[in-house]
C-alpha atoms as a PDB file:
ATOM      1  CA  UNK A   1      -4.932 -11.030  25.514  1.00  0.00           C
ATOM      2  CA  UNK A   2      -6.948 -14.373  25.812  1.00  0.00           C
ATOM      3  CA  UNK A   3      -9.910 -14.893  23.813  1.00  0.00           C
ATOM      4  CA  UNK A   4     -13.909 -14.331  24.854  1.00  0.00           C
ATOM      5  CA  UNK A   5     -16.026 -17.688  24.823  1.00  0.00           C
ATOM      6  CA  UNK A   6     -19.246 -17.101  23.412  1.00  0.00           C
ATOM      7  CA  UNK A   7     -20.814 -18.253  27.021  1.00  0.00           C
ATOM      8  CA  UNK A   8     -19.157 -14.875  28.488  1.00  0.00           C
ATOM      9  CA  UNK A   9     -19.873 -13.046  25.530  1.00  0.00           C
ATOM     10  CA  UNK A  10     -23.483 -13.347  26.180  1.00  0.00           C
ATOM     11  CA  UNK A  11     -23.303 -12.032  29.918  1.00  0.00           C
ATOM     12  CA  UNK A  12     -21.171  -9.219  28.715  1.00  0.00           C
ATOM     13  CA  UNK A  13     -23.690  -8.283  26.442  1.00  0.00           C
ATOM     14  CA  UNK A  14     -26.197  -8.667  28.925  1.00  0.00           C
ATOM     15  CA  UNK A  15     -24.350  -6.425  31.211  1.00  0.00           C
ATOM     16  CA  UNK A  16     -24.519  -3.664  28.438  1.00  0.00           C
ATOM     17  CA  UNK A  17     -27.875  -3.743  27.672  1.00  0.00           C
ATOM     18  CA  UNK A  18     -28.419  -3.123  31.572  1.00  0.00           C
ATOM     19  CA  UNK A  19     -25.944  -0.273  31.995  1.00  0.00           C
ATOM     20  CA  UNK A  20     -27.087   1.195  28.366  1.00  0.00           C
ATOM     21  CA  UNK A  21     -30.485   1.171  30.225  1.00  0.00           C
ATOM     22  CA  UNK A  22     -29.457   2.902  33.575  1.00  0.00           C
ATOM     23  CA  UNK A  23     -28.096   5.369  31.117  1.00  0.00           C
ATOM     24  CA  UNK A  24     -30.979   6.080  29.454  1.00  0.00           C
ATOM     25  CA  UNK A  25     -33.595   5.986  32.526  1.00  0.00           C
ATOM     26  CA  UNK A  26     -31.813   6.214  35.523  1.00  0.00           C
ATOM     27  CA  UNK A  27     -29.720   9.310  35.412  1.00  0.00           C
ATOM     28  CA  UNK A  28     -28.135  10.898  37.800  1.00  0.00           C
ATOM     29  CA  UNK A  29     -26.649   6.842  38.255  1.00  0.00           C
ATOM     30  CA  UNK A  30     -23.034   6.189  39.869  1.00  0.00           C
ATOM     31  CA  UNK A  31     -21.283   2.733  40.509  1.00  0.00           C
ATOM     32  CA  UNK A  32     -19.544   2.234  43.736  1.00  0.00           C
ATOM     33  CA  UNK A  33     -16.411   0.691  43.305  1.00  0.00           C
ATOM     34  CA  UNK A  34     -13.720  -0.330  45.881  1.00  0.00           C
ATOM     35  CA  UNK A  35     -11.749  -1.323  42.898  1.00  0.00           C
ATOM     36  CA  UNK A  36     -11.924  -5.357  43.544  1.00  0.00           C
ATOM     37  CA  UNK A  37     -11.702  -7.687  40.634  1.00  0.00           C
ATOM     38  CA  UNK A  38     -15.930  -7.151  39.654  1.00  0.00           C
ATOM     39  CA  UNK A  39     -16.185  -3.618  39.550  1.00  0.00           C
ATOM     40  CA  UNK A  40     -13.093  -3.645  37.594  1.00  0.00           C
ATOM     41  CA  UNK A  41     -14.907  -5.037  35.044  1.00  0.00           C
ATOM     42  CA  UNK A  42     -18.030  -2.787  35.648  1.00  0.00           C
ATOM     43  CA  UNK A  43     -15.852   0.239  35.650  1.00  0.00           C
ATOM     44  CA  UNK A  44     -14.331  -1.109  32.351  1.00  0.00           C
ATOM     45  CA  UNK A  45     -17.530  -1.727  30.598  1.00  0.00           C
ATOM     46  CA  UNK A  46     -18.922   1.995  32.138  1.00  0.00           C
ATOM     47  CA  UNK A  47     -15.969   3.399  30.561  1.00  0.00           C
ATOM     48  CA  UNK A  48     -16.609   2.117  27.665  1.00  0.00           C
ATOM     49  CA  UNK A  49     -19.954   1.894  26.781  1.00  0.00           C
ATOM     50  CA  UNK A  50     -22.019   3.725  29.215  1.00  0.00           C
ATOM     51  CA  UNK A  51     -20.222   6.999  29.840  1.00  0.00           C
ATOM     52  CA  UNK A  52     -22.969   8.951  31.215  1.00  0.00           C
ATOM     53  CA  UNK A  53     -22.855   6.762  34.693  1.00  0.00           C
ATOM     54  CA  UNK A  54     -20.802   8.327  37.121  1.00  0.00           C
ATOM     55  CA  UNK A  55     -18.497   6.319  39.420  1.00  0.00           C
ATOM     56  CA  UNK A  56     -17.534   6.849  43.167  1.00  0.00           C
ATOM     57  CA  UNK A  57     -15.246   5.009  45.557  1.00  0.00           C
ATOM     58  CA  UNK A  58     -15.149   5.544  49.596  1.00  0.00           C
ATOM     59  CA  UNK A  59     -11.920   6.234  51.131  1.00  0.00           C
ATOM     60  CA  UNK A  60     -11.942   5.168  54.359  1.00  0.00           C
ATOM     61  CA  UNK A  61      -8.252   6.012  55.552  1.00  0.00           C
ATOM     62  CA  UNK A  62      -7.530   2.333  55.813  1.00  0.00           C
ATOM     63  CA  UNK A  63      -7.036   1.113  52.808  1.00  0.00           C
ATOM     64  CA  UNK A  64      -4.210  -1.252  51.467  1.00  0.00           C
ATOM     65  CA  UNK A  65      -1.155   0.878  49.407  1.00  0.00           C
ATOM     66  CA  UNK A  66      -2.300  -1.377  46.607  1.00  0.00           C
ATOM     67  CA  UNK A  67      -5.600   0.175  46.611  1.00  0.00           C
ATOM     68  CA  UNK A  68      -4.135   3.609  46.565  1.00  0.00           C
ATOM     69  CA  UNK A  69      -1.919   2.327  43.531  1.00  0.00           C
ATOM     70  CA  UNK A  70      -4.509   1.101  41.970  1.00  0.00           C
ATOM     71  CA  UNK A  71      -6.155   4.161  42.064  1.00  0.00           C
ATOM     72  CA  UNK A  72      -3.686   6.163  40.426  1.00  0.00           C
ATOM     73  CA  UNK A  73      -3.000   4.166  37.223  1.00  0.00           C
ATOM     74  CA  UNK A  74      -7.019   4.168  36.869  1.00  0.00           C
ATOM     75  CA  UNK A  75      -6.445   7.752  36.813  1.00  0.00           C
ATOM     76  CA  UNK A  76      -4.224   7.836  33.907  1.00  0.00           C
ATOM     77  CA  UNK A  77      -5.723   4.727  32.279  1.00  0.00           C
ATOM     78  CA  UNK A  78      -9.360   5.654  31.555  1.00  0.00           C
ATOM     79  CA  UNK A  79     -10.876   8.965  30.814  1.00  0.00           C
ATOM     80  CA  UNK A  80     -13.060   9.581  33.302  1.00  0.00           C
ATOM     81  CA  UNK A  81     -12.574  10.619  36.855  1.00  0.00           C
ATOM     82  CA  UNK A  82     -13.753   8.546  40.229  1.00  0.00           C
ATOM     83  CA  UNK A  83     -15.235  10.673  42.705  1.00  0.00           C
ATOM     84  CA  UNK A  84     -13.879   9.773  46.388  1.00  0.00           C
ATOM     85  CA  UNK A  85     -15.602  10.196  49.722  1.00  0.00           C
ATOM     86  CA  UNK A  86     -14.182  10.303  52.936  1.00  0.00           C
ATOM     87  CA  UNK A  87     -16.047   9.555  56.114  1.00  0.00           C
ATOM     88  CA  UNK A  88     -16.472  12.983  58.837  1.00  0.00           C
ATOM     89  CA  UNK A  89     -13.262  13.368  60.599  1.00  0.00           C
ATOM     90  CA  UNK A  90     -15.052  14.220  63.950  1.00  0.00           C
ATOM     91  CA  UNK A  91     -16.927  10.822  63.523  1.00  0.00           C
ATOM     92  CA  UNK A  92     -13.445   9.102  63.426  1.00  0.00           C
ATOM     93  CA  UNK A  93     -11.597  10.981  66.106  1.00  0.00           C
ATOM     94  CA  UNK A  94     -14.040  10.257  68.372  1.00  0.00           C
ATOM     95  CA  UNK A  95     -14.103   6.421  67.763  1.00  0.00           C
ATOM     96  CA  UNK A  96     -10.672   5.941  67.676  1.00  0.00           C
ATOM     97  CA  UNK A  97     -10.578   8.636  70.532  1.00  0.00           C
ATOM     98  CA  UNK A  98     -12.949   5.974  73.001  1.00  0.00           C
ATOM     99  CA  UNK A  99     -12.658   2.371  70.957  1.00  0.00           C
ATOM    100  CA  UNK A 100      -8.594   2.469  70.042  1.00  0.00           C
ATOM    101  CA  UNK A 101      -7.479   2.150  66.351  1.00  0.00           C
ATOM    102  CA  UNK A 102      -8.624  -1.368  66.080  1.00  0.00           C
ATOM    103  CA  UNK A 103     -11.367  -1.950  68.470  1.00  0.00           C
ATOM    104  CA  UNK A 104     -13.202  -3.587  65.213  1.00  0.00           C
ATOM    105  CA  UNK A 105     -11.874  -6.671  66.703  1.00  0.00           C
ATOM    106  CA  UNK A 106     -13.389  -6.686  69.937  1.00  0.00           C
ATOM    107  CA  UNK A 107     -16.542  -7.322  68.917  1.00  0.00           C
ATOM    108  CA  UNK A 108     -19.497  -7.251  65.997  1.00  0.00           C
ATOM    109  CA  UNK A 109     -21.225  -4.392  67.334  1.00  0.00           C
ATOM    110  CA  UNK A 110     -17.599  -1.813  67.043  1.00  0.00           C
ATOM    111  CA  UNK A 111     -16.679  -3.316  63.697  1.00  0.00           C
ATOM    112  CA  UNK A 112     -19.967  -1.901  62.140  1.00  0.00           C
ATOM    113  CA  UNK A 113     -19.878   1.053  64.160  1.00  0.00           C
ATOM    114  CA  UNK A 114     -16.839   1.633  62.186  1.00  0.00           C
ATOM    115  CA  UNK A 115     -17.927   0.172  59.096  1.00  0.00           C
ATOM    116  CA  UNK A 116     -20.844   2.764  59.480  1.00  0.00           C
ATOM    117  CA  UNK A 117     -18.440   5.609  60.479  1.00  0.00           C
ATOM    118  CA  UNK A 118     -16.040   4.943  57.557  1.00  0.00           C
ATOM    119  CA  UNK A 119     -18.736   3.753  54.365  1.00  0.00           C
ATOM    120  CA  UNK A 120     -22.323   3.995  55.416  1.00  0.00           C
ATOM    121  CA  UNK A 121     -22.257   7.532  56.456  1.00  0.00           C
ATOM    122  CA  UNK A 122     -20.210   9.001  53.235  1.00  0.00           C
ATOM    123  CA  UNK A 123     -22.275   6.180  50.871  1.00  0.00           C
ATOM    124  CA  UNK A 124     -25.586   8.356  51.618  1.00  0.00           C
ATOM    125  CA  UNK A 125     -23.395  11.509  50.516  1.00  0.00           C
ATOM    126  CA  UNK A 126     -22.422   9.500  47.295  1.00  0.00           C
ATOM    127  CA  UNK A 127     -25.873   8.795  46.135  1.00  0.00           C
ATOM    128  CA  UNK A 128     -28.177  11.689  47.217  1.00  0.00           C
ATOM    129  CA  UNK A 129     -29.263  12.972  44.485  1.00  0.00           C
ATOM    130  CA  UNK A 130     -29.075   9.894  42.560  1.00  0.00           C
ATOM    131  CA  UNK A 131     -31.634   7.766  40.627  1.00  0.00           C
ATOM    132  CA  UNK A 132     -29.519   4.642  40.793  1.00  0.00           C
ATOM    133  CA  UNK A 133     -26.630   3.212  41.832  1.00  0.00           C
ATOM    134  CA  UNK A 134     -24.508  -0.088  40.279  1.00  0.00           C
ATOM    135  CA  UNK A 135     -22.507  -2.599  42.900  1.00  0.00           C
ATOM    136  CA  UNK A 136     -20.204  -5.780  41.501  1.00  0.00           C
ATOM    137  CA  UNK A 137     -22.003  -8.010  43.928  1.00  0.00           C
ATOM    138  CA  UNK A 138     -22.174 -11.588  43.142  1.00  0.00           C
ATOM    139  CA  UNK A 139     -24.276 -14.330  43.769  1.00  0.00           C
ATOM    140  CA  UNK A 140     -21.401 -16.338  44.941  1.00  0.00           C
ATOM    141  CA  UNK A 141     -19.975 -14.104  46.570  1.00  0.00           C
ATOM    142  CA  UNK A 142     -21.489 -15.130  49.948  1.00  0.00           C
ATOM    143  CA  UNK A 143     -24.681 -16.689  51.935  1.00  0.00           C
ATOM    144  CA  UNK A 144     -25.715 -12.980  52.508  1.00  0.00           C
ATOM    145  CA  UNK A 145     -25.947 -12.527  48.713  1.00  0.00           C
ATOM    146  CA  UNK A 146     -27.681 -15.797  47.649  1.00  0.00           C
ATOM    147  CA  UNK A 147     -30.616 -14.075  46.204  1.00  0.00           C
ATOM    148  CA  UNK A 148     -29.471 -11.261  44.741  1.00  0.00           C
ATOM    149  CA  UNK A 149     -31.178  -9.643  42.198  1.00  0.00           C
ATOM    150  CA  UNK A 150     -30.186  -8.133  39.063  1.00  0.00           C
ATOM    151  CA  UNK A 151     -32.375  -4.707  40.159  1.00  0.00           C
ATOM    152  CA  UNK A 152     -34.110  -4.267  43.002  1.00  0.00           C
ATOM    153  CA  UNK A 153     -36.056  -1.042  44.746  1.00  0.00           C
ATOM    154  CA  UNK A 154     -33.312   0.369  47.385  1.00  0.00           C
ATOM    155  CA  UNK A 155     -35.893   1.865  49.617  1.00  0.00           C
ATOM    156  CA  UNK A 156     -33.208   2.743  52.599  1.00  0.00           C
ATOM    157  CA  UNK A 157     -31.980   5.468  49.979  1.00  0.00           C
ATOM    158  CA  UNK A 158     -34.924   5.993  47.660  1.00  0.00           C
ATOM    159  CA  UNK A 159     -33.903   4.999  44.015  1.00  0.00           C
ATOM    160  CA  UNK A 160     -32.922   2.017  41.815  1.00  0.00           C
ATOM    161  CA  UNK A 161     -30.187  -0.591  42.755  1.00  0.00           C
ATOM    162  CA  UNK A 162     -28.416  -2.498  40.208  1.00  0.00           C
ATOM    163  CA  UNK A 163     -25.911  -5.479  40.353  1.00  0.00           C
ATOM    164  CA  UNK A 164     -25.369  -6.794  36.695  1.00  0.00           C
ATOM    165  CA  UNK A 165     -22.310  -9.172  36.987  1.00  0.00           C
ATOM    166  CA  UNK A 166     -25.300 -11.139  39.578  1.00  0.00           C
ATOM    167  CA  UNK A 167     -24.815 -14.676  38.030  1.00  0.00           C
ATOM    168  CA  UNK A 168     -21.479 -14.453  36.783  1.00  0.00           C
ATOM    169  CA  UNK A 169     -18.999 -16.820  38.371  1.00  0.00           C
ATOM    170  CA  UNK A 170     -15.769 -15.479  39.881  1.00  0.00           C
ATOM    171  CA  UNK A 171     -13.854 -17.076  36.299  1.00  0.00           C
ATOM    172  CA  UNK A 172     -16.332 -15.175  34.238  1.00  0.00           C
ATOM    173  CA  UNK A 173     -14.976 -11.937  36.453  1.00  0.00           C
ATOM    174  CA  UNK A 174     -10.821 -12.906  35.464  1.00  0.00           C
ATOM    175  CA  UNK A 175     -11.595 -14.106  31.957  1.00  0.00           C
ATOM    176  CA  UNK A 176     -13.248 -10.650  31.302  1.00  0.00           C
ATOM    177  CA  UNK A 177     -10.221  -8.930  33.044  1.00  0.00           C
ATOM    178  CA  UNK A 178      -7.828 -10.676  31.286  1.00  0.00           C
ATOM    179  CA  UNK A 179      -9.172 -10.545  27.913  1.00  0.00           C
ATOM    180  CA  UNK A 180      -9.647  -7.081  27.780  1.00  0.00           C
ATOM    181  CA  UNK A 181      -5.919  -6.225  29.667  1.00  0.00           C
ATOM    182  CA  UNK A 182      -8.047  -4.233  32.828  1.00  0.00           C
ATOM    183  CA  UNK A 183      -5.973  -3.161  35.585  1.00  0.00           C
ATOM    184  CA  UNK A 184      -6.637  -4.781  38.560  1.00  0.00           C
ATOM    185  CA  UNK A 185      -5.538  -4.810  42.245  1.00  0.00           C
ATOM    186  CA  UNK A 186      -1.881  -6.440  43.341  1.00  0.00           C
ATOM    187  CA  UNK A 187      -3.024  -8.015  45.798  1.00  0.00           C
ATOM    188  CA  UNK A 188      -5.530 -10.304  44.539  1.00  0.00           C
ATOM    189  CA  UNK A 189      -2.092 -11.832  43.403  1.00  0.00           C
ATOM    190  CA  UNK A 190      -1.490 -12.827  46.178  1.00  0.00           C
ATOM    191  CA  UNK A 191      -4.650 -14.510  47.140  1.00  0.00           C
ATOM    192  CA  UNK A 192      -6.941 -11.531  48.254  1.00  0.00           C
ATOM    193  CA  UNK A 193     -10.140 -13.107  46.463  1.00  0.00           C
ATOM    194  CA  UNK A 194     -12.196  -9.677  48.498  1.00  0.00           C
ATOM    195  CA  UNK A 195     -10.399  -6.723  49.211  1.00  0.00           C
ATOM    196  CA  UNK A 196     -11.555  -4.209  51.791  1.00  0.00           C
ATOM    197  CA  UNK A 197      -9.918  -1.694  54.398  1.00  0.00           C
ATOM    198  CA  UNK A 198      -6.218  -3.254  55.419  1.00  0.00           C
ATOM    199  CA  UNK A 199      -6.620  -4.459  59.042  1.00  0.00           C
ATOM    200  CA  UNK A 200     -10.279  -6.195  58.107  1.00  0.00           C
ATOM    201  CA  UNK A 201      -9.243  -8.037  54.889  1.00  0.00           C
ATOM    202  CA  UNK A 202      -6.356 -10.781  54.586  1.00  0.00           C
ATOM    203  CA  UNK A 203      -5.469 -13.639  51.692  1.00  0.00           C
ATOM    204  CA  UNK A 204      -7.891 -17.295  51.257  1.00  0.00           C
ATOM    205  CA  UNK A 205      -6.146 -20.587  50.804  1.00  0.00           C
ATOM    206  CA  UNK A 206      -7.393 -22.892  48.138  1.00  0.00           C
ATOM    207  CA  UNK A 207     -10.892 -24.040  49.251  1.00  0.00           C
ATOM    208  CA  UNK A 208     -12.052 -21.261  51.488  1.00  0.00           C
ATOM    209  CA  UNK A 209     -14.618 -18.954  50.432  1.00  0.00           C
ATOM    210  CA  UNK A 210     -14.189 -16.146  48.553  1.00  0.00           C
ATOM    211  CA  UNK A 211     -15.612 -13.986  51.469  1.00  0.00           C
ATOM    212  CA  UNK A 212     -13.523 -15.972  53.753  1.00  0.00           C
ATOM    213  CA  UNK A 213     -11.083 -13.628  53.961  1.00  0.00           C
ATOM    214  CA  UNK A 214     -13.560 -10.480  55.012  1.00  0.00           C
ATOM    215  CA  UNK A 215     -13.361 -10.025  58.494  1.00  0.00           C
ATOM    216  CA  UNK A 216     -12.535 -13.284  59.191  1.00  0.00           C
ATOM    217  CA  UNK A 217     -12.907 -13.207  63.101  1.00  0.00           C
ATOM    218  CA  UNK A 218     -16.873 -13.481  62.702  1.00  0.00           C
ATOM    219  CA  UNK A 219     -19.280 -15.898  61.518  1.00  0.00           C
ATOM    220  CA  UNK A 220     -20.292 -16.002  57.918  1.00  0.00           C
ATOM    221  CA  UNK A 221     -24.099 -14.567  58.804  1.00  0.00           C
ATOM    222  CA  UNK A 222     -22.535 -11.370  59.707  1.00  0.00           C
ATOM    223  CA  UNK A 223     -20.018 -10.338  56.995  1.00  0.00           C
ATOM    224  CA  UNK A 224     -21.593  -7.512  55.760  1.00  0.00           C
ATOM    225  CA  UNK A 225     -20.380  -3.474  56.180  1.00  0.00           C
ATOM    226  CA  UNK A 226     -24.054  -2.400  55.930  1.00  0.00           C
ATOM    227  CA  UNK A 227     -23.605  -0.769  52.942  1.00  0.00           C
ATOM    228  CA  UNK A 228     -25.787  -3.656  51.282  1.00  0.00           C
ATOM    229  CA  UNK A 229     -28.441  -4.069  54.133  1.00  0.00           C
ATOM    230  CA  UNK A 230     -31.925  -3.445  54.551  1.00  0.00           C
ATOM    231  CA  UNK A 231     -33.037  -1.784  57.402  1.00  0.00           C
ATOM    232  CA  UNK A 232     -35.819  -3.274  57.867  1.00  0.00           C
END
């Protein structure tokens, strides 16, 4: 277990004092969590000093065996149960039925028609009902996220959205991890810096970016699920 520098110590706090607050004012709250490196952390601090917030994941039948592994230990490590979403198996049949089981490749406009089959569909299951939901989005993450805000006004779903770990570096994210012995996801030993569904996510080499290894095939402006955009 390596030791907290007071620089992190501050954001963790800061993180607290936002969940503590979501807890307090914003129940029913959940965090979505695909279990990558940040909402590790989120999930860690939730556990830990926010109990009340519910957390949710979306199975999308694609996921890496690491993810599924991952899953399981979190289910004997922390106290608290992840609620999991699958998308409608109609939805998918019929897809794969007329696209093929990767037609995500062929172009943009299938790869979010499965992206919306497979998370944006069972995401507006996961938070009806809700007051506010958490993400591990980063600043850094990508150009798409360059402005994020700590909390915002989700308007497509009608309630509060929250992404605390917003100006914390991807070091800050593995210090945290590491300090506090959190279990995390195999793969990103082996260079997964983002981990999504299998066929859409691969490893970075040293100097790509972070996101560079999300759907790789397609320019930068587009690598997004639509889980985090606006409509309008």
């Amino acid at each position: 277990m390596s030791e907290i520098k007071p620089a992190l110590a501050a954001k963790i706090d800061a993180v607290i004092a936002v969940l503590k607050d979501i807890e307090q004012n914003y129940l029913p709250a959940t965090l979505a969590t695909s279990f990558g490196a940040e909402d590790m952390v989120l999930m860690d601090l939730i556990c830990k000093h926010a109990p009340g917030i519910d957390i949710f994941t979306l199975d999308t039948g694609r996921l890496p065996k690491e993810t599924y592994e991952l899953m399981q230990t979190l289910n004997k490590h922390y106290d608290k149960k992840v609620d999991v979403f699958f998308p409608n198996t109609a939805d998918v049949e019929l897809f794969v039925t007329n696209n093929g089981p990767n037609a995500f490749y062929d172009s943009v406009e299938l790869r979010k028609q499965c992206c919306g089959i497979r998370k944006v569909v069972p995401l507006n299951r996961a938070l009806s009902g809700k007051k506010a939901w958490i993400t591990g989005m980063r600043r850094s993450q990508s150009v798409t996220r360059a402005e994020l805000p700590v909390s915002e006004w989700d308007d497509d779903h009608g309630l509060q959205k929250f992404s605390p770990l917003t100006d914390w570096s991807n070091g800050n994210v593995w210090a945290y991890l590491r300090a506090n012995d959190v279990p995390y996801n195999k793969l990103h030993d082996e260079g997964y810096a983002s981990i999504g569904c299998a066929p859409c996510t691969r490893a970075i080499t040293m100097g790509e970016d972070i996101r560079a290894g999300r759907w790789w095939w397609e320019d930068p402006e587009n690598k997004e699920c639509g889980l985090h955009v606006k409509s309008n």
